[in-house]
Structure formats: C-alpha cells, structure tokens
Protein backbone atom coordinates (compact mmCIF):
# COMPACT_ATOMS: atom_id res chain seq x y z
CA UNK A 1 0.00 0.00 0.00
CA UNK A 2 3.20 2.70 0.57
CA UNK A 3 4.36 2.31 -2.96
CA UNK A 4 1.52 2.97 -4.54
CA UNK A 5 1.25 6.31 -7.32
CA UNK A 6 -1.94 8.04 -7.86
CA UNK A 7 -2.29 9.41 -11.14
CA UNK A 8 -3.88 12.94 -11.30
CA UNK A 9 -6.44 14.06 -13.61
CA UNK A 10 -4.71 16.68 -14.47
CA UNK A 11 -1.98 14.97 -16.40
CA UNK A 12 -4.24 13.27 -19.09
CA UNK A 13 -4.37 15.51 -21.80
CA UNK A 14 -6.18 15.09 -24.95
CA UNK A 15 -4.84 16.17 -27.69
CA UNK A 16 -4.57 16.18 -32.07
CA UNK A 17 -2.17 15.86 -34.30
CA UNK A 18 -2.16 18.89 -36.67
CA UNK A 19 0.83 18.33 -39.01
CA UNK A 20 3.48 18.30 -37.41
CA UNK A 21 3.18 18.35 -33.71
CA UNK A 22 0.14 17.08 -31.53
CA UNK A 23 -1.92 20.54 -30.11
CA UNK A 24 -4.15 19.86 -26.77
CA UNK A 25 -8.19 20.09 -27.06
CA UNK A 26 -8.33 24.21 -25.05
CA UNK A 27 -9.04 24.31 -21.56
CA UNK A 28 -10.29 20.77 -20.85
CA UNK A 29 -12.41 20.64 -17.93
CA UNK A 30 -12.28 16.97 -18.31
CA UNK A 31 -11.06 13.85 -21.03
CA UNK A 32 -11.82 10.36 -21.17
CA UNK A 33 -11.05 7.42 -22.96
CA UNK A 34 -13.80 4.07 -22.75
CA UNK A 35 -13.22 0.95 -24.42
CA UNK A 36 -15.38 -1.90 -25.12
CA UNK A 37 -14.80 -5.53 -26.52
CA UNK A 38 -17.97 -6.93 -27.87
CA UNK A 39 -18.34 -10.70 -26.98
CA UNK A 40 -20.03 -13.31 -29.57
CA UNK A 41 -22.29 -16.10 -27.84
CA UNK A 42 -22.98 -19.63 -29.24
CA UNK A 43 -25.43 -22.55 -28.14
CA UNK A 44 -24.67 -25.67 -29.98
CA UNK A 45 -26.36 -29.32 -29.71
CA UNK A 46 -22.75 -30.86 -28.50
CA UNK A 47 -23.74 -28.76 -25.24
CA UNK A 48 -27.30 -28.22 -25.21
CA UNK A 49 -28.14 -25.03 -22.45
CA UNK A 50 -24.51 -24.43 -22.56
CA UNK A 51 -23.41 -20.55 -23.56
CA UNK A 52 -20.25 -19.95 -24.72
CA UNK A 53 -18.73 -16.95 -25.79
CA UNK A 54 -15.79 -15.91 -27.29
CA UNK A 55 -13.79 -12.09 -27.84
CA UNK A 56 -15.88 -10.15 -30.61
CA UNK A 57 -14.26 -7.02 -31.96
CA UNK A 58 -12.84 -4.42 -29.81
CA UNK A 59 -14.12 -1.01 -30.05
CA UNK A 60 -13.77 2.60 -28.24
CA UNK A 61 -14.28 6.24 -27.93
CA UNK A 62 -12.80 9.51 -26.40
CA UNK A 63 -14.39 12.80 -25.01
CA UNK A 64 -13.44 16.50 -23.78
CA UNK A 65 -15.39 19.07 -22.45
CA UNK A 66 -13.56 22.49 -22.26
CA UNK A 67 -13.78 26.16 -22.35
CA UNK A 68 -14.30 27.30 -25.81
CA UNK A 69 -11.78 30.23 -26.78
CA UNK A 70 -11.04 31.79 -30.31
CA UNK A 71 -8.45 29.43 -31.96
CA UNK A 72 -9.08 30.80 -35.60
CA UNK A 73 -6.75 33.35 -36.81
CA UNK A 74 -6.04 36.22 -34.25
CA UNK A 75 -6.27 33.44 -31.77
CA UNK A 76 -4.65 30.74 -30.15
CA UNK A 77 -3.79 28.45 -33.09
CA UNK A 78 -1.83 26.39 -31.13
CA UNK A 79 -5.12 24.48 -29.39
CA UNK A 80 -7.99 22.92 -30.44
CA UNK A 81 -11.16 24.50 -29.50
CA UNK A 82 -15.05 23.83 -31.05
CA UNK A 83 -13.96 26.51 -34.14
CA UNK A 84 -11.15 24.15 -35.33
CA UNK A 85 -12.87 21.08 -33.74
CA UNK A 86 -16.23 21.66 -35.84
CA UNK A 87 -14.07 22.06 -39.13
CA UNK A 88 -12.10 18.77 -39.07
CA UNK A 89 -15.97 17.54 -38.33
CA UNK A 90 -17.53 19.20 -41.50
CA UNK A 91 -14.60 17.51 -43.18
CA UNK A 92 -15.28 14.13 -42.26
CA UNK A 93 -11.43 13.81 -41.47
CA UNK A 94 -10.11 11.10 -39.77
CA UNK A 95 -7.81 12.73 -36.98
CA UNK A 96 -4.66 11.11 -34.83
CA UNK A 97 -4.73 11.32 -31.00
CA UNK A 98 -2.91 11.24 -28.63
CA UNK A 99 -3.80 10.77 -24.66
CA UNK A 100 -0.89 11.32 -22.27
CA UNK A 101 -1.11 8.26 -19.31
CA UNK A 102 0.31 10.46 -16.17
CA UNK A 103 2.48 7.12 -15.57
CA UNK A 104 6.03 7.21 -14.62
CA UNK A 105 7.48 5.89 -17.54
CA UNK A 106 5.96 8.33 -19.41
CA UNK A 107 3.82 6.28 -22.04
CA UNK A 108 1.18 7.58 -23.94
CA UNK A 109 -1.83 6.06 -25.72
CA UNK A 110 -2.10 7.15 -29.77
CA UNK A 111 -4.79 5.99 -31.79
CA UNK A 112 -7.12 7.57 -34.93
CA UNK A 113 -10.71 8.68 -35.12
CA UNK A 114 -13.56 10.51 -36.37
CA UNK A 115 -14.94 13.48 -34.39
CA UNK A 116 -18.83 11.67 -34.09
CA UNK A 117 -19.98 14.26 -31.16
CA UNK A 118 -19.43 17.78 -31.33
CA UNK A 119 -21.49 20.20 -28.47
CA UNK A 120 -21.24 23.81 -27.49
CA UNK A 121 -23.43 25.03 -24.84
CA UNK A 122 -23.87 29.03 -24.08
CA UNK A 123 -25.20 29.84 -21.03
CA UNK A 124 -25.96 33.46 -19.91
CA UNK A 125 -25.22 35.67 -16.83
CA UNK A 126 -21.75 35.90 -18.48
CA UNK A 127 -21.02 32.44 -18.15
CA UNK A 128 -18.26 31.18 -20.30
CA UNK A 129 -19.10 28.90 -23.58
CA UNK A 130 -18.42 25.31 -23.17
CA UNK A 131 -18.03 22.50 -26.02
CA UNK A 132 -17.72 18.67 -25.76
CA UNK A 133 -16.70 16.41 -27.85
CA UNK A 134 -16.84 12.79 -28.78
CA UNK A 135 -13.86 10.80 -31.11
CA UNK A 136 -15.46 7.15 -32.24
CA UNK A 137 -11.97 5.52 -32.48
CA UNK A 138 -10.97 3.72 -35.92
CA UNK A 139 -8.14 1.16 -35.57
CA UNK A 140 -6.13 0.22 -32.31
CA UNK A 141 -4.73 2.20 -29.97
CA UNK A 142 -1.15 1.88 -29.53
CA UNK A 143 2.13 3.60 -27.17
CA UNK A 144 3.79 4.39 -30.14
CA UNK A 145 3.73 7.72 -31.98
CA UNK A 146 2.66 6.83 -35.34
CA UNK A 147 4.01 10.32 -36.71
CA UNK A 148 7.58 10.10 -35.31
C-alpha cells in the first residue's frame, strides 16, 4: 500500500495531431477514454443449455469538455477548441490522437478517429461557452507515436 502512485487528472491531456506536432483540445475541464470488446455467444447441440462466448471485436471512444476560446486566426492556433474542432468535423477527417497516461514511464496512448460528437453550450449571466466532444476511435490504440 506505501508504494503505490496516484495518477492525477490533471496529467491526461487530450490532444490532435495537426501536421506536425500534436496541439491539446483548449481548456479541458475533463477527457476520457472508454473501451469496449464486444463478446459473440454460441449454443450448440454438442452442449445443449450451454453458452459460450468468445472475444468479438474491440471497439472505443474519447471525449473532452472544455472552455471554448477563439483558436481561428487572431487566436490561439496552437489548441484545439469547437472553431477548429467543428471544421475537421464538416470535413469528415479522420484525426490522430494522442492521450498522455500520467504514468512514470511516461507512455502515452495514440490511436485515430472521427470526431462523431461535437457540443457547445452558451449559457448566460456571463457564463463562459463550453463544447464537448466525442472521437469514435478507428483502428487500435497503440504507445507508439505513429508520426515520429
């Protein structure tokens, strides 16, 4: 139990590869990556009432909610906001990820996707704009920069 390392929030970034370097999704309020492998079930006569199952195909997604700021031109291009974020969407382009772990040895998760979700909510009482959006992955994810 002494030896143990929590990892903070605060060090999983999302971010995109725009290219040639990866820019973080602006002022995240909060990320997440879920995965899901599907699992294919079978009833035969050799075992009558018996299930079995085996691994189906192996599927996820990632999200980000931030603070929407300007990062068009006159703003900060070097983030990825809901301006920049609903373009690539328009576009239908297939974007690389990346999601920094927080572990010690410094390994980060890289993958590709298609920007399904895209949300921006504007509150009033001078309340800042938020967006959130959702990546359907495409392909594995992997600890290896594919663009290196």
């Amino acid at each position: 139990m002494a030896n143990e390392t929590f990892i903070k929030g605060d060090v999983n970034i999302l971010y995109i590869y725009d290219t040639s370097a990866y820019e973080p999704l602006a002022c995240l309020t909060s990320n997440a990556l879920s995965s899901s492998l599907g699992v294919n079930e079978v009833v035969t006569k050799c075992e009558a009432g018996v299930t079995r199952k085996t691994a189906g195909n192996f599927d996820y997604s990632l999200s980000g909610e931030g603070i929407y700021i300007d990062t068009g031109v006159g703003g900060d291009t070097t983030k990825f906001s809901h301006d920049t974020l609903f373009e690539l969407q328009q576009a239908k382009t297939l974007v690389t990820w990346k999601l920094d772990s927080g572990l010690t040895t410094n390994i980060a998760y890289y993958g590709t996707g298609y920007i399904t979700d895209l949300s921006m909510d504007s509150p009033t009482n001078q309340e800042n704009t938020t967006f959130s959006v959702t990546i359907s992955g495409d392909g594995a994810i992997v600890t290896t920069d594919p663009n290196v």
